[in-house]
Protein backbone atom coordinates (compact mmCIF):
# COMPACT_ATOMS: atom_id res chain seq x y z
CA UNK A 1 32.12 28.69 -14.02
CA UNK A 2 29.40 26.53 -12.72
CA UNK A 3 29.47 22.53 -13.93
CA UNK A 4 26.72 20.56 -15.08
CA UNK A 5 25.81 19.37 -12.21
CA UNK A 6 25.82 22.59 -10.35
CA UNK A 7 23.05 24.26 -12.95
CA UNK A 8 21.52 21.26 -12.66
CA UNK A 9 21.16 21.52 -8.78
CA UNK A 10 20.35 25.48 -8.94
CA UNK A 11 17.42 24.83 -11.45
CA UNK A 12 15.88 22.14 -9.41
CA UNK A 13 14.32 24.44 -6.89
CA UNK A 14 13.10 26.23 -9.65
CA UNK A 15 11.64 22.87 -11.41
CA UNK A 16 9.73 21.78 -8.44
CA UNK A 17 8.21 25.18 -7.78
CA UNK A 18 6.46 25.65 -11.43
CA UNK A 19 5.65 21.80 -11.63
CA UNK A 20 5.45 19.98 -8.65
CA UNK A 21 2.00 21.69 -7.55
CA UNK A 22 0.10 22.20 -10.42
CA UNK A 23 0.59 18.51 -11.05
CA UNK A 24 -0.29 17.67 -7.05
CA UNK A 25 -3.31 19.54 -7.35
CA UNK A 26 -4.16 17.82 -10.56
CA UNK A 27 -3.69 14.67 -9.05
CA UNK A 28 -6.25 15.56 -6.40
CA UNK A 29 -8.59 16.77 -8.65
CA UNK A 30 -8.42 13.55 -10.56
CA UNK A 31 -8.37 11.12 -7.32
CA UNK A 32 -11.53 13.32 -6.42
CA UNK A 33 -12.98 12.24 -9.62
CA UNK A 34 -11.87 8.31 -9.25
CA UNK A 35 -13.23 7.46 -5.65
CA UNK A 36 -16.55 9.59 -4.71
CA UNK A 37 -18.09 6.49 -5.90
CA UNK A 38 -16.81 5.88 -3.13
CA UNK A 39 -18.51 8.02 -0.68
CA UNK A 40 -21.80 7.57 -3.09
CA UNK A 41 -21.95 4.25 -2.38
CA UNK A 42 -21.35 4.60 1.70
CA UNK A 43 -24.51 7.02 1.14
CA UNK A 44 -26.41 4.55 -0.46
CA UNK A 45 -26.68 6.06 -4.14
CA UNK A 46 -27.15 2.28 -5.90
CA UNK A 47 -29.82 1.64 -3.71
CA UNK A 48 -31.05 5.33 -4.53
CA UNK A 49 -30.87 4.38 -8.69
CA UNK A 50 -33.07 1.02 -8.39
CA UNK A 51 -30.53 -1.60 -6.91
CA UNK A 52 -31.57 -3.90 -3.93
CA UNK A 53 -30.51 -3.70 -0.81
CA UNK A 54 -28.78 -7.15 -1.20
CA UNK A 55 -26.73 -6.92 -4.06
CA UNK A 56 -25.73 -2.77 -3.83
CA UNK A 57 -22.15 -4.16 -2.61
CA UNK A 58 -21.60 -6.51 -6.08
CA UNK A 59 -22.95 -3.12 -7.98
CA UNK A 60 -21.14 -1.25 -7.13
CA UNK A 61 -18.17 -3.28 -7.01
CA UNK A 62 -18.74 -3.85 -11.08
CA UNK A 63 -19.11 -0.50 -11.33
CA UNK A 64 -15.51 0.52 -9.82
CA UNK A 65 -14.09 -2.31 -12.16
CA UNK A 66 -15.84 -1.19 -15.34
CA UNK A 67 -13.68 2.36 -14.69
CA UNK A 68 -10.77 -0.03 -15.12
CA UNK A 69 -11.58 -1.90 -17.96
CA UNK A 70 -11.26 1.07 -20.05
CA UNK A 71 -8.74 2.64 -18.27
CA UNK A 72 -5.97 -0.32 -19.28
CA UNK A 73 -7.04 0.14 -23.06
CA UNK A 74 -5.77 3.65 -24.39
CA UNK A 75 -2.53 3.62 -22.28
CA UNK A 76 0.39 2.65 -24.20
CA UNK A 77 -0.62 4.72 -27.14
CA UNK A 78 -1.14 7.92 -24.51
CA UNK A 79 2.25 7.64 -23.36
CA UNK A 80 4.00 7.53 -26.68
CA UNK A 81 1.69 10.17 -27.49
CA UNK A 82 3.21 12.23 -25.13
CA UNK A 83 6.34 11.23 -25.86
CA UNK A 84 6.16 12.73 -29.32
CA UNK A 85 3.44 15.82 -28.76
CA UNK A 86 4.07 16.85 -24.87
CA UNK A 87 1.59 16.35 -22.35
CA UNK A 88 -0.73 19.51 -22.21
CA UNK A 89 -2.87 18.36 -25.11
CA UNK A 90 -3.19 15.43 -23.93
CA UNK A 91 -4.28 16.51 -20.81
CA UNK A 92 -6.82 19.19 -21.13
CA UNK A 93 -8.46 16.75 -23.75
CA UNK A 94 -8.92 14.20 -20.63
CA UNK A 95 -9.81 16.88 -18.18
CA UNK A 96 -12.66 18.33 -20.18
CA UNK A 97 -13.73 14.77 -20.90
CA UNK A 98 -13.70 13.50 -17.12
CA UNK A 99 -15.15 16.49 -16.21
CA UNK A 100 -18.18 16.19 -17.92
CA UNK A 101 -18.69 12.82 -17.37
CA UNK A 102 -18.62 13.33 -13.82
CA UNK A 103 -20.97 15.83 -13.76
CA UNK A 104 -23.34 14.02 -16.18
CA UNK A 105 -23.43 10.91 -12.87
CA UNK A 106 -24.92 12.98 -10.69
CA UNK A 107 -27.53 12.52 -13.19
CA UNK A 108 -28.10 8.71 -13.31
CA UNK A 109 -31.35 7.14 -12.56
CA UNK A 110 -30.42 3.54 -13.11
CA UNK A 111 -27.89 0.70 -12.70
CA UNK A 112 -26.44 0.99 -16.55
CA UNK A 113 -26.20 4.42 -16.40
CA UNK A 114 -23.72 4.72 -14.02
CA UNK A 115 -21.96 1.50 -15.79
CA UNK A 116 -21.79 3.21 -18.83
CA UNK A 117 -20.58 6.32 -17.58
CA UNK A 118 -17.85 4.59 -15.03
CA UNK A 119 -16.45 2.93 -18.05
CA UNK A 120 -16.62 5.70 -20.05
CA UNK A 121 -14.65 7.62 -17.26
CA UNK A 122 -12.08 5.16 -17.28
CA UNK A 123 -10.91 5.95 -20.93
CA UNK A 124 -10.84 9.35 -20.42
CA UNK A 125 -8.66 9.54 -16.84
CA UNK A 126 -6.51 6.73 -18.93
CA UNK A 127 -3.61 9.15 -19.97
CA UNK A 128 -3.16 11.26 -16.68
CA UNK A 129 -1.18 9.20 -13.81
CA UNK A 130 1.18 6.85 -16.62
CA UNK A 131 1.28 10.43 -18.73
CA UNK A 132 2.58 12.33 -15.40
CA UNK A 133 5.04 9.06 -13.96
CA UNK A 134 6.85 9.76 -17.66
CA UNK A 135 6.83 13.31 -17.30
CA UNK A 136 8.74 13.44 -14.58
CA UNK A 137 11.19 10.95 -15.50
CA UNK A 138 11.90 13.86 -18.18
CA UNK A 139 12.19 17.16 -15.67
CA UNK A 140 14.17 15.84 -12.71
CA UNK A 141 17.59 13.88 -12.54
CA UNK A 142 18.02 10.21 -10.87
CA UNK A 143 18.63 12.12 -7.56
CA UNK A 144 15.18 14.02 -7.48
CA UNK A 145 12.92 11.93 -8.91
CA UNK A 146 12.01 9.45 -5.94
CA UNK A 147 10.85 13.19 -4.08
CA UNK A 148 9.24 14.55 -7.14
CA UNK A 149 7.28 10.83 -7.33
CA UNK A 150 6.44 11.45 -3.72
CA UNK A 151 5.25 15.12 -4.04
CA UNK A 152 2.89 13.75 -6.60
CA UNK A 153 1.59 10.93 -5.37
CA UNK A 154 0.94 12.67 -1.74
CA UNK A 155 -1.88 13.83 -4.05
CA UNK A 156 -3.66 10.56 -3.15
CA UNK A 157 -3.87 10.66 0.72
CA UNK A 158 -4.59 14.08 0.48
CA UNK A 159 -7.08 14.13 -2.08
CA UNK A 160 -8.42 11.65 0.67
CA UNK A 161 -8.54 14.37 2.86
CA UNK A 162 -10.38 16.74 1.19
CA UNK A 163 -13.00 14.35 -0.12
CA UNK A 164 -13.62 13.24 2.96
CA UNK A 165 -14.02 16.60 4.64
CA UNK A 166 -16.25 17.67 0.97
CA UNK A 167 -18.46 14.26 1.47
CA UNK A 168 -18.83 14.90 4.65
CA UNK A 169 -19.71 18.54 4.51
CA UNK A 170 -21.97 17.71 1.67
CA UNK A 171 -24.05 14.95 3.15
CA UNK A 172 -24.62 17.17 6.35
CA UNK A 173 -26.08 20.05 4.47
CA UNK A 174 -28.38 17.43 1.99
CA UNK A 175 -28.18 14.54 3.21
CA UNK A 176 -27.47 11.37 1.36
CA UNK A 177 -29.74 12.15 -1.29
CA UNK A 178 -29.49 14.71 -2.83
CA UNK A 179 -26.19 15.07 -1.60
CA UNK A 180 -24.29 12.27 -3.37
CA UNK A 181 -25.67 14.11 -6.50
CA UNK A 182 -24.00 17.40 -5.99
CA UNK A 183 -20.67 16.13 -4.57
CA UNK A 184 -20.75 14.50 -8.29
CA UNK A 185 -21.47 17.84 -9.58
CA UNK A 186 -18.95 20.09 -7.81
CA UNK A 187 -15.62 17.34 -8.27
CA UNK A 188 -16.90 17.67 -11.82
CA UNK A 189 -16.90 21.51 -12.44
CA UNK A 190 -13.33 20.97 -10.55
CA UNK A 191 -12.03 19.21 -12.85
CA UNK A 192 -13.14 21.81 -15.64
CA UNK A 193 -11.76 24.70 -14.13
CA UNK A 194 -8.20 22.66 -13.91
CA UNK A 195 -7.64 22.67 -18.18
CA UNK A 196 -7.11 26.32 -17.86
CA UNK A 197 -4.45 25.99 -15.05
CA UNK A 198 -2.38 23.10 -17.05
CA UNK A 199 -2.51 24.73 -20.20
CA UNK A 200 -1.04 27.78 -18.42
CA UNK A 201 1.08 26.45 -16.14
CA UNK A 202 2.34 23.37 -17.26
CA UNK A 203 5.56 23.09 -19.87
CA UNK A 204 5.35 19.92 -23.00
CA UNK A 205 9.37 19.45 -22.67
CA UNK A 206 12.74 20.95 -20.73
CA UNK A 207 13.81 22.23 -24.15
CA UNK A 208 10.36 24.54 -24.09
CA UNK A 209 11.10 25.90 -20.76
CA UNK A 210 11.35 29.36 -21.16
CA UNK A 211 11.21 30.27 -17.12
CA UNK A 212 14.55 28.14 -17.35
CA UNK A 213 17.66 30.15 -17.94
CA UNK A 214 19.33 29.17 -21.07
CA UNK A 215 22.81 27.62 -19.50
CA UNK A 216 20.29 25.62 -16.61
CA UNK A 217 18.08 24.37 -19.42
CA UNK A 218 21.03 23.10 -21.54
CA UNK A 219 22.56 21.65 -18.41
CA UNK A 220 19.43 19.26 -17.26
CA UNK A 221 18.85 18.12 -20.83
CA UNK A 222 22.75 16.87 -20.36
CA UNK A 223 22.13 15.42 -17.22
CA UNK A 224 19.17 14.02 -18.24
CA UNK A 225 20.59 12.48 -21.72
CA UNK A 226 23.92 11.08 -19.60
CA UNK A 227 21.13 9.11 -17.42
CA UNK A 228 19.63 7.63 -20.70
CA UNK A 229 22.89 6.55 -21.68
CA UNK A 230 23.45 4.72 -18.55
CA UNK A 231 20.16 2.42 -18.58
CA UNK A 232 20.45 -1.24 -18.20
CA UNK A 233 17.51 -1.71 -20.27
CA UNK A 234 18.48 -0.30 -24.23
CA UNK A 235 15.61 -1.80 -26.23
CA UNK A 236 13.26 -0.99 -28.70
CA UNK A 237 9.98 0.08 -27.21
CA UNK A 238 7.80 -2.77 -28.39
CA UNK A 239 10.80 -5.20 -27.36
CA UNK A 240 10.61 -3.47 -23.67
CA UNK A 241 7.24 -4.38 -23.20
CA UNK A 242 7.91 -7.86 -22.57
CA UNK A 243 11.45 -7.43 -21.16
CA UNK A 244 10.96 -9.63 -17.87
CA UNK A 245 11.67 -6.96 -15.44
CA UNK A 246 8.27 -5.02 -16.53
CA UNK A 247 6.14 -8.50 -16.70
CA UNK A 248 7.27 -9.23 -13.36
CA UNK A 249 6.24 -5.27 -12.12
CA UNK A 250 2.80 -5.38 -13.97
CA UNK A 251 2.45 -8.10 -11.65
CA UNK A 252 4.01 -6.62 -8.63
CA UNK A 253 1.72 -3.22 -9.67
CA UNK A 254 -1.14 -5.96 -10.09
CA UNK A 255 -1.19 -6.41 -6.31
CA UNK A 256 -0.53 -3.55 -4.92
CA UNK A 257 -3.18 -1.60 -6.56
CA UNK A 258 -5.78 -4.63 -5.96
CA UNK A 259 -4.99 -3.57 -2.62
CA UNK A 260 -5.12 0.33 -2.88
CA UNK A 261 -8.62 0.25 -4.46
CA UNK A 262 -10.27 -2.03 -2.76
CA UNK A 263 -9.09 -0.21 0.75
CA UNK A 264 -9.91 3.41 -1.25
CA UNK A 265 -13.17 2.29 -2.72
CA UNK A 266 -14.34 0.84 0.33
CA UNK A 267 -12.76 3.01 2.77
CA UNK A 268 -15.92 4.73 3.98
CA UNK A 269 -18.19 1.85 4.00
CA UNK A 270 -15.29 -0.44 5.66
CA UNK A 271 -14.99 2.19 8.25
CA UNK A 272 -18.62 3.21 8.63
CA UNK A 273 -19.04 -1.08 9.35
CA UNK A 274 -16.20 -1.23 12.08
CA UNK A 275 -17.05 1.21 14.09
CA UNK A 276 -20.87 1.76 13.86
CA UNK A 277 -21.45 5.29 12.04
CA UNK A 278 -23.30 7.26 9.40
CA UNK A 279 -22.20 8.18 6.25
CA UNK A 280 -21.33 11.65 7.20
CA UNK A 281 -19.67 10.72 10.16
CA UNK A 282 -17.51 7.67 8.66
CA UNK A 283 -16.63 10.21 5.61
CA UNK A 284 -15.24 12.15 8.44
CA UNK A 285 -13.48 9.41 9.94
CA UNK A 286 -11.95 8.44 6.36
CA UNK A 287 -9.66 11.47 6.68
CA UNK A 288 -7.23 9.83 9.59
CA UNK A 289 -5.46 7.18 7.96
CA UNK A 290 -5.23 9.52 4.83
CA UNK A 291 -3.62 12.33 7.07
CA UNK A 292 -1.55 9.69 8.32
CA UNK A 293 -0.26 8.04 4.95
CA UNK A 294 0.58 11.81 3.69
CA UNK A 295 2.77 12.47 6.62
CA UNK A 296 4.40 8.82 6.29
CA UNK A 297 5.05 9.39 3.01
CA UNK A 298 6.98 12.27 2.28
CA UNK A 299 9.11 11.10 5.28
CA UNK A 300 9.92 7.47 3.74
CA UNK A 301 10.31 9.39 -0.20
CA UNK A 302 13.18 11.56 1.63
CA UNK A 303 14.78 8.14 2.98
CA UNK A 304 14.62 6.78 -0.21
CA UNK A 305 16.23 9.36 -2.46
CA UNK A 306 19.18 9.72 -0.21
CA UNK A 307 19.62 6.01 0.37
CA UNK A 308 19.19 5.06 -3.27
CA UNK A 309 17.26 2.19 -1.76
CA UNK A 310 14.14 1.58 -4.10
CA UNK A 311 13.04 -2.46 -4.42
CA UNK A 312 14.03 -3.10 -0.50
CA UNK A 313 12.17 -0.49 0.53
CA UNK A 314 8.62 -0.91 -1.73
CA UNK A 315 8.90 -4.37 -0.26
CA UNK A 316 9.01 -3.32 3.14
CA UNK A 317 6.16 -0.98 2.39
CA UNK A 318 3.77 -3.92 1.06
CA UNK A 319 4.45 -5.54 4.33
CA UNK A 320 3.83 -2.60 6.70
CA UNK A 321 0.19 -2.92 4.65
CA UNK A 322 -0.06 -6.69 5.09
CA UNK A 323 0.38 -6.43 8.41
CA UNK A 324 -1.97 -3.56 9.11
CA UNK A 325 -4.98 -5.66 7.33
CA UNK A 326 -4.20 -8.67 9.09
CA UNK A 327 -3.69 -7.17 13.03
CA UNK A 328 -7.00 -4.85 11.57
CA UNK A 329 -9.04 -7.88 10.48
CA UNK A 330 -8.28 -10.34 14.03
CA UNK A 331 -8.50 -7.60 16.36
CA UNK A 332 -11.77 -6.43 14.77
CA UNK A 333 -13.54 -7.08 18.92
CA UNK A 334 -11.82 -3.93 19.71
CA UNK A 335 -12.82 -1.18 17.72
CA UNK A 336 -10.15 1.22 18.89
CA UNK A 337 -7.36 -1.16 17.92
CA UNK A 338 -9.18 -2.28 14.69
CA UNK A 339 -8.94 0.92 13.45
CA UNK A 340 -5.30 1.85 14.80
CA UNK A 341 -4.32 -0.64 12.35
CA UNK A 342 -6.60 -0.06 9.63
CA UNK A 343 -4.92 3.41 9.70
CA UNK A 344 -0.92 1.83 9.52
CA UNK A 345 -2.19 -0.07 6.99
CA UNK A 346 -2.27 3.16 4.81
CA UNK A 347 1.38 3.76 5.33
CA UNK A 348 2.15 1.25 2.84
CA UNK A 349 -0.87 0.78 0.53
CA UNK A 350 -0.34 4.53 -0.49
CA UNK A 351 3.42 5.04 0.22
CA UNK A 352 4.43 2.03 -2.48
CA UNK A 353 3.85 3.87 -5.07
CA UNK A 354 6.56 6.98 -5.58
CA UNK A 355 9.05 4.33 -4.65
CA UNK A 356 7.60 1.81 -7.42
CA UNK A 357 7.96 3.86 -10.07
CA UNK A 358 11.25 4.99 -9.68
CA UNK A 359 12.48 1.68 -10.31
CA UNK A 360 10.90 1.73 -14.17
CA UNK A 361 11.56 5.31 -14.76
CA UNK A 362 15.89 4.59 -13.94
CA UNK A 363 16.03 1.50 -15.48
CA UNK A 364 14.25 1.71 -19.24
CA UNK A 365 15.63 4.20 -22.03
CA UNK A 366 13.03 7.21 -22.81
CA UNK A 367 10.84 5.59 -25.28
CA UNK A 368 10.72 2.57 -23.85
CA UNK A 369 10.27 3.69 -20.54
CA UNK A 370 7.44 5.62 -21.88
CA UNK A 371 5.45 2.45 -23.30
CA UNK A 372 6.45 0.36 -20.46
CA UNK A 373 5.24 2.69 -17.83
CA UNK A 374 1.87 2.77 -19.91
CA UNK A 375 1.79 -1.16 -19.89
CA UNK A 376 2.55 -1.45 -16.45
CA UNK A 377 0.26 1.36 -15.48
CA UNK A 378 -2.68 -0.27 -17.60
CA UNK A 379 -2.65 -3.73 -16.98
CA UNK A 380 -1.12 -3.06 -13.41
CA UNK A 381 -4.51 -1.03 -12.56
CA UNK A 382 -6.46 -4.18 -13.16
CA UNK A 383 -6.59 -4.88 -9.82
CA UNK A 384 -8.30 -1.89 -9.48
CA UNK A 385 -11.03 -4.51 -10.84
CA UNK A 386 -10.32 -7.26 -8.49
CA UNK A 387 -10.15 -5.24 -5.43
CA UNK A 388 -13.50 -3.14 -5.09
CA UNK A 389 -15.48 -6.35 -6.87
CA UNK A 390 -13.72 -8.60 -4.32
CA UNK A 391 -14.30 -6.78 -1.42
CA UNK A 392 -17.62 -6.10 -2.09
CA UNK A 393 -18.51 -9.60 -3.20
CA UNK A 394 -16.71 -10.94 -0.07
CA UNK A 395 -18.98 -8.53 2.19
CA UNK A 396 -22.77 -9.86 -0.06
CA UNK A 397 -21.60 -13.22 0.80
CA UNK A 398 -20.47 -13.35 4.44
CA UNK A 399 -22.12 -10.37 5.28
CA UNK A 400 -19.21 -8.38 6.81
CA UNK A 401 -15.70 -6.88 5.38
CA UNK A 402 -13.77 -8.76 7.68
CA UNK A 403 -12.89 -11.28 4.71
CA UNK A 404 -12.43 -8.72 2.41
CA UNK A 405 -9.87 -6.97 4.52
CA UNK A 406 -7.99 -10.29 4.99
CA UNK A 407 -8.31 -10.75 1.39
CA UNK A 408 -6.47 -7.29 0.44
CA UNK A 409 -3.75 -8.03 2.87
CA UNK A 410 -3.04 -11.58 0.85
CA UNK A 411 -3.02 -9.11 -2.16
CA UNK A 412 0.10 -6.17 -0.93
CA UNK A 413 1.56 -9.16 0.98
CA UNK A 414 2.51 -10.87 -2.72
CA UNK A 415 2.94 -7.65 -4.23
CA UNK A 416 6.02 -7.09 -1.56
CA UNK A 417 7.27 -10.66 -2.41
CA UNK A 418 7.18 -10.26 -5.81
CA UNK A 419 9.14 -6.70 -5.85
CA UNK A 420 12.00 -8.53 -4.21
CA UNK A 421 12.86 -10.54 -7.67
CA UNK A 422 13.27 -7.52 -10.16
CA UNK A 423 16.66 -7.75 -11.38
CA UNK A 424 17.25 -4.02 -12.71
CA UNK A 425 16.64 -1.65 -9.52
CA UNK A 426 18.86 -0.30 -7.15
């Protein structure tokens, strides 16, 4: 007769084949959705919508952050939402939403029209990444979840991939403008198409899993309560979210993604700066340290689910980014170089975070770990304020991204630091 564990391990296969990609091509579609403001702005689409040439950089900067204004707001409430109803309501309610509003920007013929509509985004994509981080803390046991995190979140470089190859595919064929316009319009009818294939594909709880045999269902949702049982963190949900351990990774989540954005947001532009290019041609470019982060990161997730090792190694992530934007920033003289370490720098800006979020998802009780994930997920993505706003700011002032580079590196540098002090993490 097979034990717990054993049904547990033969189901897992199983598990990761029905969710792991529909929720990895989600994630692309969403990332998609997020950053080709991105590539917009390398193909000058504020200064094609009235702004001047001199302050397109702090536009477009407060346009990124406005996304994240609204994005912090709903995100507790989402998470406990889906707690209690599952997540593919949730979901294809914020798909449709994002979707039109993404196709309504290609649209936009002035500077508060894309405001309104970035911030308006924001709210709508608020319930997706927290939503899926608590998901899978409820399909896969202590021993899978640091791969399932990394299957996920490999969404990122590669949705990196793709948009660059799209932008740059796009631009070629229409140039800047009109082409900024329709890559708007296609990521948005993407994102459309994808409620069909969640609502289909995707299963609310483990108890509703009818592609599950019975005695493999029974035996995760055992597994799975004997992990809750174990948590150092038993509290009330509202008392979790100001237990220190999630203050201190809001902050730690803070920095990091001040980081991530500013690099993502930028990444084009940045790029298209260093080394002399177009926008089609730097869109191109954009796909390296993306291809590079994807390949970096399924290797490190594999290291870190057999070595249990989750707070050492985010630090020592944050640091391999550091040190990229520093060695990237001095050595800017030599393009060649420059760029070789703009690209390790990805490594660890986009490799943190499978690793981060094991530590809330094994340390808080369900409930709880369902509003603190939405806390730290919501105020944490702040810095997705801070980052594109600084960098661009940085780059109206001195003219260059060199500071703004330095600046993100200060950012993942303290973010690595600051990991190193949370008590509950293994």
């Amino acid at each position: 007769m097979e034990t717990n564990l054993n049904l547990v391990e033969i189901s897992r296969k199983r598990r990761y084949l029905r969710l792991a990609p529909i929720l990895f091509f989600l994630y692309v579609v969403n990332f998609l959705d997020r950053v080709n403001l991105s590539y917009g702005i390398d193909a000058g689409m504020f200064k094609d919508i009235g702004a001047s040439a001199s302050s397109a950089s702090l536009i477009a900067g407060i346009a990124s952050a406005l996304f994240f204004v609204a994005y912090a707001i709903p995100q507790i409430f989402t998470n406990l939402q889906i707690n209690r109803v599952g997540i593919r309501k949730i979901f294809a309610a914020a798909f449709t939403a994002w979707g039109i509003i993404t196709i309504l920007t290609a649209f936009v013929q002035n500077v508060p029209e894309i405001y309104a509509l970035r911030f308006i985004l924001g709210f709508a994509e608020a319930p997706f990444y927290a939503g899926t981080m608590f998901f899978l803390g409820i399909w896969f046991a202590k021993n899978e979840r640091g791969l399932a995190n990394g299957y996920f979140n490999a969404a990122i470089p590669v949705a990196g991939i793709i948009g660059g190859l799209i932008a740059g595919e796009v631009f070629t064929v229409y140039g800047n403008d009109p082409g900024w316009r329709y890559l708007f319009i296609f990521e948005g009818v993407l994102a459309l198409v994808s409620v069909v294939l969640l609502w289909l594909v995707l299963t609310d709880f483990p108890k509703d899993a009818k592609w599950l045999k019975e005695d493999q269902r029974v035996a995760l949702e055992n597994e799975l309560a004997k992990e809750e049982s174990e948590r150092p963190i038993k509290l009330p949900w509202q008392k979790a979210l100001v237990q220190r351990d999630v203050l201190l990774l809001v902050l730690v989540y803070f920095f990091g993604v001040t980081g991530l954005y500013g690099y993502t947001i930028w990444l084009p532009t940045i790029i298209g700066s260093f080394v002399h290019v177009g926008a089609a041609q730097s869109s191109f470019l954009s796909d390296v340290p993306f291809i590079v982060a994807a390949i970096a990161l399924v290797l490190i997730l594999r290291y870190s689910d057999k070595s249990g090792n989750r707070k050492t190694l985010t630090a020592l992530v944050f640091f391999v980014a550091a040190g990229g934007l520093f060695l990237s920033a001095l050595l800017i003289s030599n393009v060649v170089v420059s760029f070789i370490f703009f690209t390790i720098s990805a490594i660890g800006i986009f490799s943190f975070l499978p690793i981060f979020w094991n530590i809330p998802q094994e340390s808080l009780t369900r409930e709880s770990s369902a509003s603190s994930i939405g806390l730290i997920n919501g105020l944490g993505n702040l810095g997705g304020i801070v980052g594109p706003i600084l960098v661009g700011a940085l780059e109206s002032y001195t003219n260059s991204f060199v500071s703004g580079v330095y600046a993100m590196g200060v950012f993942v540098l303290l973010a690595g630091v600051m990991v190193l002090f949370v008590k509950n993490s293994r």
